[in-house]
Protein backbone atom coordinates (compact mmCIF):
# COMPACT_ATOMS: atom_id res chain seq x y z
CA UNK A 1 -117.64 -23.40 39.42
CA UNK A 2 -113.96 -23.29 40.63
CA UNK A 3 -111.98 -20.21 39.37
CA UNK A 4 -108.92 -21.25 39.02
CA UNK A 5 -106.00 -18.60 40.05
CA UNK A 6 -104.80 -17.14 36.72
CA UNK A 7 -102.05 -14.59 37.73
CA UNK A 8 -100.39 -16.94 40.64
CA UNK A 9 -96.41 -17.19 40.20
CA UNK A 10 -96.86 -13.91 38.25
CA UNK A 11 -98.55 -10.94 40.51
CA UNK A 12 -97.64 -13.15 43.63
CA UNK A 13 -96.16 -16.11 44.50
CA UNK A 14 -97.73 -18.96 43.30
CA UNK A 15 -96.03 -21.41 45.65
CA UNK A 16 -98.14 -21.97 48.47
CA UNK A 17 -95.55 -21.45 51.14
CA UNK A 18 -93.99 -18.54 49.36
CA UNK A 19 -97.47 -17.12 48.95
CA UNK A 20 -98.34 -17.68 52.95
CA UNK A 21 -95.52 -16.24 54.02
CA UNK A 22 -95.30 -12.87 52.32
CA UNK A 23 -98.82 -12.30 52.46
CA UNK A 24 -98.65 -12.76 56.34
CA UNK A 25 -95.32 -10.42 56.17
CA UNK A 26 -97.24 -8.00 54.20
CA UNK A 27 -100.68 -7.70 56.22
CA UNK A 28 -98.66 -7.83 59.62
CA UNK A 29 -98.74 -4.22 61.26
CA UNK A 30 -95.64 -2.64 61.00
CA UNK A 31 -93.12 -2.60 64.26
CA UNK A 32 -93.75 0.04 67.04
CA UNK A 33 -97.64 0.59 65.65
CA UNK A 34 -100.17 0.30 68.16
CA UNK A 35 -103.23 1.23 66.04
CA UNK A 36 -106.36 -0.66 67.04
CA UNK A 37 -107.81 -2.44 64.62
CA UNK A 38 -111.47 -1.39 63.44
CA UNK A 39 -114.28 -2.70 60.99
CA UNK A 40 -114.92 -0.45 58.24
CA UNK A 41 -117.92 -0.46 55.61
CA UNK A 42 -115.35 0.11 52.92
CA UNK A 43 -111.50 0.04 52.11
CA UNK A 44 -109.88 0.66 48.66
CA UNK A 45 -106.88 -1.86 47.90
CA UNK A 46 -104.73 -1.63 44.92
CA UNK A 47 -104.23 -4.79 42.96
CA UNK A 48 -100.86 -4.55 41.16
CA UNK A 49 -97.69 -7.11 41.62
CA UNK A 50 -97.33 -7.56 45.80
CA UNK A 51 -94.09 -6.61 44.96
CA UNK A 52 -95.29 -2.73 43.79
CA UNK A 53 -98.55 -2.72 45.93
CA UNK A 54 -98.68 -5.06 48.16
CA UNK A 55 -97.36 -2.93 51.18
CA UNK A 56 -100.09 -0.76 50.16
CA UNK A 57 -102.81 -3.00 50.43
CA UNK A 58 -101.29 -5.08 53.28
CA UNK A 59 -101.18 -1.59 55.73
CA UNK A 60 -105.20 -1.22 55.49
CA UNK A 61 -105.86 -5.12 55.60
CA UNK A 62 -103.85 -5.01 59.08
CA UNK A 63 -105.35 -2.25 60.71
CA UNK A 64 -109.02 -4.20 60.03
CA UNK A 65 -111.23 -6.44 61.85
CA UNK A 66 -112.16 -8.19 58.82
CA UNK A 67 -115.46 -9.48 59.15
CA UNK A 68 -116.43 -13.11 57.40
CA UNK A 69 -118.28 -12.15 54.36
CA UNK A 70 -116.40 -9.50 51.56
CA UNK A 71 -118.23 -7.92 48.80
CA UNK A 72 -115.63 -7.36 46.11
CA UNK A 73 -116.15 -4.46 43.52
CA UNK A 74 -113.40 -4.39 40.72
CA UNK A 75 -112.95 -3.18 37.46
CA UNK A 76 -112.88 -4.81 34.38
CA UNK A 77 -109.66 -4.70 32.19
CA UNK A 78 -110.25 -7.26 29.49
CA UNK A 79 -113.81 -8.59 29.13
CA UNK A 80 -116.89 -6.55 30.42
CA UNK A 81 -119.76 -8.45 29.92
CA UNK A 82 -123.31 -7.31 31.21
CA UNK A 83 -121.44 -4.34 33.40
CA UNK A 84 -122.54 -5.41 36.88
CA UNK A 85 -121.31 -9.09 37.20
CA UNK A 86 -121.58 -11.34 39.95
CA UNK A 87 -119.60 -14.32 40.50
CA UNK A 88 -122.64 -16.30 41.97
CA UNK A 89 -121.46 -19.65 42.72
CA UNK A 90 -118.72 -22.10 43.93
CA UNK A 91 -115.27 -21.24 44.82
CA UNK A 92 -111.88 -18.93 43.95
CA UNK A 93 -109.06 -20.68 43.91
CA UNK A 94 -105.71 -19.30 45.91
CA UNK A 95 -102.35 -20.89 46.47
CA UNK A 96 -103.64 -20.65 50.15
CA UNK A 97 -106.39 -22.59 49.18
CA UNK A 98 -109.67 -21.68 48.06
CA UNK A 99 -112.22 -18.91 48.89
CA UNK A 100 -115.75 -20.29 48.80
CA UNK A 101 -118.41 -17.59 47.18
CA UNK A 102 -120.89 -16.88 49.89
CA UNK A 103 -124.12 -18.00 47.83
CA UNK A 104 -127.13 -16.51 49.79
CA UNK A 105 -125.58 -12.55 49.60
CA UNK A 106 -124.73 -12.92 45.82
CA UNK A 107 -128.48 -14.07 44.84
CA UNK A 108 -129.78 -11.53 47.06
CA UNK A 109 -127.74 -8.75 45.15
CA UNK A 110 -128.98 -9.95 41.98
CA UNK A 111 -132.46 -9.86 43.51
CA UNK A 112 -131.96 -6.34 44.36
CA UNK A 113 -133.07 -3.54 41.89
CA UNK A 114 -129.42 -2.81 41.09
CA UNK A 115 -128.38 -3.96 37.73
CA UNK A 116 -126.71 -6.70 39.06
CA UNK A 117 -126.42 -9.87 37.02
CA UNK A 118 -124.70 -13.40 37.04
CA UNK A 119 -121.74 -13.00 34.95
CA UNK A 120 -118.50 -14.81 34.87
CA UNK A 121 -116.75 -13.73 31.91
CA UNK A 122 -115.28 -10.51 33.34
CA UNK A 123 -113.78 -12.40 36.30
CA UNK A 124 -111.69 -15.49 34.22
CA UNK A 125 -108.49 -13.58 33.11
CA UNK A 126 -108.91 -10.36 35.01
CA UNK A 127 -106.17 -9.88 38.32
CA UNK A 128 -108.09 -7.36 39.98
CA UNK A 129 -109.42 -9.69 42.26
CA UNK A 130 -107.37 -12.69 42.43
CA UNK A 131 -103.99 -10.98 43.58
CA UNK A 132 -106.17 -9.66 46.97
CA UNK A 133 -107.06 -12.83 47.70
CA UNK A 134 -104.33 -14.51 49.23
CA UNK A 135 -104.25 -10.77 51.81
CA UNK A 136 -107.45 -10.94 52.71
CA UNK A 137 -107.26 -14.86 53.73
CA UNK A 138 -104.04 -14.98 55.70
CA UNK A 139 -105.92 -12.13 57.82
CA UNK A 140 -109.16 -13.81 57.50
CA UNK A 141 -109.01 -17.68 56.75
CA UNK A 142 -112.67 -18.55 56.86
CA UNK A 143 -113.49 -15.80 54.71
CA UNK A 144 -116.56 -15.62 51.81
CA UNK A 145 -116.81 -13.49 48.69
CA UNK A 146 -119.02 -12.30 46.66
CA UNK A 147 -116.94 -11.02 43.09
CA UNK A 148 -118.47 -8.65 41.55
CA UNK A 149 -116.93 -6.87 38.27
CA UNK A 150 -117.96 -3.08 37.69
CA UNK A 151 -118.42 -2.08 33.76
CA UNK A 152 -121.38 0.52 34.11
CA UNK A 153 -120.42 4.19 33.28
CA UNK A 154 -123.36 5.97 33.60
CA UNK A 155 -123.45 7.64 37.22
CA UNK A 156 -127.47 7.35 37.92
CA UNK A 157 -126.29 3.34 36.86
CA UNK A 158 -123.87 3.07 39.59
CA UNK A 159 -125.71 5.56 42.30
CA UNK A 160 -128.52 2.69 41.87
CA UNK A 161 -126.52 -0.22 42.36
CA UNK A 162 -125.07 1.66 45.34
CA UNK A 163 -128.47 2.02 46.43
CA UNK A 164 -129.05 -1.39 45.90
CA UNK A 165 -125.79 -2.94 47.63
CA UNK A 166 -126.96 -0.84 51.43
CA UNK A 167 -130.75 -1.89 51.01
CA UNK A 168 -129.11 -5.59 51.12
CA UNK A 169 -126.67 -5.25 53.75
CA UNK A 170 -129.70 -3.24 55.81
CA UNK A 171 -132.05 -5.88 55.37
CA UNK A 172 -129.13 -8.28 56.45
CA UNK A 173 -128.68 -6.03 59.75
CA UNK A 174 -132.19 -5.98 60.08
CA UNK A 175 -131.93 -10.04 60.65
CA UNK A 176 -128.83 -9.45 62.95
CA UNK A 177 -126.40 -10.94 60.47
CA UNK A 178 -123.31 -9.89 60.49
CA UNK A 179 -122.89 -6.71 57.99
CA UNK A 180 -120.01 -7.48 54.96
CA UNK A 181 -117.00 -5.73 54.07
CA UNK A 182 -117.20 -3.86 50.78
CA UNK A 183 -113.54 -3.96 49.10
CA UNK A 184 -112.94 -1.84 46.32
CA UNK A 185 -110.23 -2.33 43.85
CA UNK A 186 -108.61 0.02 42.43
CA UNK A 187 -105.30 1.20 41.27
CA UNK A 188 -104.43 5.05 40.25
CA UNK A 189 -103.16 7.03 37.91
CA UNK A 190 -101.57 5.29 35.02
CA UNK A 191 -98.26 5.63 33.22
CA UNK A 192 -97.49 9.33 34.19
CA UNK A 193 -94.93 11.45 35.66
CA UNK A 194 -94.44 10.40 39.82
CA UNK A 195 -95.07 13.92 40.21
CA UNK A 196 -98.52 14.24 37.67
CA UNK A 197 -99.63 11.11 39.41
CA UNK A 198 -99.15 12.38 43.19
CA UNK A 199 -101.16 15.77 41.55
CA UNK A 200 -104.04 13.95 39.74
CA UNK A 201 -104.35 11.32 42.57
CA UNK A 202 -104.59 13.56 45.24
CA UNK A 203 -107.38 15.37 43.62
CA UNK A 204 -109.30 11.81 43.26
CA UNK A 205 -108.60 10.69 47.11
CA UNK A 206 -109.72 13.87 48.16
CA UNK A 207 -113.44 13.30 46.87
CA UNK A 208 -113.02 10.22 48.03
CA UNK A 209 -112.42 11.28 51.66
CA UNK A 210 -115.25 13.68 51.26
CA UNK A 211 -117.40 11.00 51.26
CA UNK A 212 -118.69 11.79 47.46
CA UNK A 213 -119.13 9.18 44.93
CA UNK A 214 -120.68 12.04 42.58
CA UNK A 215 -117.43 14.69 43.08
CA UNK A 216 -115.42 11.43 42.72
CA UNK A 217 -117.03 10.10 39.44
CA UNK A 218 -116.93 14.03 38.09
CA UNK A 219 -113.10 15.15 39.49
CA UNK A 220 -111.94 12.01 36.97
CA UNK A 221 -113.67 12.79 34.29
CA UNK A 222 -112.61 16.18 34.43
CA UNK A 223 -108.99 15.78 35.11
CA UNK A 224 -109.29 12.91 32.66
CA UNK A 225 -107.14 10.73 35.85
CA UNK A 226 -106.98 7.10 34.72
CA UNK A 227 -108.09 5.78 37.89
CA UNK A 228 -109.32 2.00 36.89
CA UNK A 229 -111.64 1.77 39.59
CA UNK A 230 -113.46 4.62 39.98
CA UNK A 231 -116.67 2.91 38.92
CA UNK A 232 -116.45 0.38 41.69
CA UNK A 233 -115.24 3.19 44.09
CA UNK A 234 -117.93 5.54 42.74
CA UNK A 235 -120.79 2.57 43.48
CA UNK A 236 -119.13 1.65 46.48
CA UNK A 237 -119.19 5.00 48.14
CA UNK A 238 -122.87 5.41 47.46
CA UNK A 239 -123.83 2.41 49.43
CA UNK A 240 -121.29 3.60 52.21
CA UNK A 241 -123.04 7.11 52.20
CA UNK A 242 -126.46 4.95 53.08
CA UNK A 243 -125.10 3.18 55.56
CA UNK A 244 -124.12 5.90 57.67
CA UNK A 245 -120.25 6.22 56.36
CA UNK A 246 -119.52 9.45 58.66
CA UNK A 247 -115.71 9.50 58.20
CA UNK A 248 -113.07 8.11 55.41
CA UNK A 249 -108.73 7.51 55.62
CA UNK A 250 -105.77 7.40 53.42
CA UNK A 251 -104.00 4.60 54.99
CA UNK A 252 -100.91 4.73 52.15
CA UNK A 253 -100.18 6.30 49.14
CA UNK A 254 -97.14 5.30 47.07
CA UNK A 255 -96.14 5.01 43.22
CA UNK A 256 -94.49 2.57 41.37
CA UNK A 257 -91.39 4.62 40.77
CA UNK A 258 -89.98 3.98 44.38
CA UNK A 259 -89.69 -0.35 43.54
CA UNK A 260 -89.06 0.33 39.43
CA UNK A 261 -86.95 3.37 39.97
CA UNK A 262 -88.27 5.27 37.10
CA UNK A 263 -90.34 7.87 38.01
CA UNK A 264 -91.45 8.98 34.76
CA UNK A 265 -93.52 6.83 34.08
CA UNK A 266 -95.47 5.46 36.98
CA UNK A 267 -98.87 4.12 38.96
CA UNK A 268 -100.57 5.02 42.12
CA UNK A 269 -101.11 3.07 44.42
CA UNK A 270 -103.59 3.97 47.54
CA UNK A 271 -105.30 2.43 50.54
CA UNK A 272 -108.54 3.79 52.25
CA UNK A 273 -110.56 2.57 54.51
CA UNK A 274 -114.30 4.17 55.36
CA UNK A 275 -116.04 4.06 58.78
């Protein structure tokens, strides 16, 4: 049960060295900052080419004190399968080397009464993972992951499985275990203006800072924003809210436009982190 790393030497370097060293150039805090690292419940990454996002997603990763075991809540771009699938078993393969799946948590979330369901086919092609990978690791080498691809778009659906997510990191507490990351991945608007993106965005990180996963889920639906992840985010902020979340941050917002140059056509790209 090796998944083998599909979008290497095309989102990111595929050459291990290559690979090592701009992910630790990437996740490294930028000179003069002094911000202490913290452990979130949450942080939102975007999952585009390192060379659009990866600053992006680097700035959150290095202002964290990851902790061993990530739960990883994507969405699906190609296949869909059963809408709440977990990568259950074995191993993801980086050019850093590979990320073993932590087991236990993944059978307890399928145990729990959230939907959630051992599914691979959503994770074999799909990048939404993969290219965070290699981040996470250099900042966090002995790192586990649980995979877990988001497809459900009813909100009661996802509200459940949020419910479901805390109950198992609770329970986990409860034991004295150390309590996982969630990682959401998401990237934002799609293929609009640099200035209609920076509009609709701001209207969908502002939920999220709010702490809502139901204003979230509504705000883009009703500003039709083609946010890819705002299942996962939606889910993800649910469990948060049961776990005590009491205060949320935009680490970095930036758009395609500044690396492509054209900024008429564009994505967003944010990173948030939730205490």
């Amino acid at each position: 049960m090796l998944r083998e790393a599909v979008v290497a030497g095309k989102f990111y370097p595929g050459d291990p060295m290559q690979a090592a060293s701009e992910a630790a150039l990437l996740t490294s805090p930028f000179a003069g900052e002094d911000t202490p690292k913290r452990t979130p419940l949450m942080i939102m990454l975007p999952h585009a080419g390192w060379i659009y996002s990866g600053k992006v997603a680097g700035m959150v990763i290095s202002r964290c004190e990851l902790p061993q075991d990530l739960i990883i809540l994507a969405p699906c771009h190609r296949e869909c399968g059963k809408g709440l699938g977990v990568w259950d078993k074995g191993a993801w393969d980086t050019p850093l080397g590979a990320i073993p799946v932590n087991e236990e948590l993944a059978s307890e979330i399928i145990a729990a009464d959230g939907g959630f369901q051992a599914d691979y086919s959503p994770h074999e092609q799909d990048h939404a993972i993969e290219v965070l990978l290699p981040l996470l690791k250099i900042a966090r080498p002995d790192l586990t992951i649980v995979p877990i691809a988001v497809a459900k778009h009813d909100l009661q659906q996802l509200i459940q499985a949020g419910d479901a997510i805390a109950k198992v990191l609770q329970a986990r507490k409860a034991l004295d275990k150390e309590t996982p990351l969630l990682v959401v991945s998401s990237d934002m608007s799609h293929f609009v203006s640099d200035a209609e993106a920076k509009k609709q965005d701001a209207k969908a990180l502002e939920a999220i800072i709010h702490l809502s996963p139901q204003e979230l889920y509504n705000v883009v639906s009703a500003h039709n924003i083609s946010m890819c992840g705002v299942l996962p985010a939606t889910l993800a902020l649910q469990a948060c809210r049961n776990l005590g979340a009491a205060d949320a941050e935009l680490v970095s917002y930036t758009t395609s436009g500044y690396v492509s140059g054209d900024m008429n056509n564009v994505v967003g790209y944010a990173g948030v982190a939730v205490y």
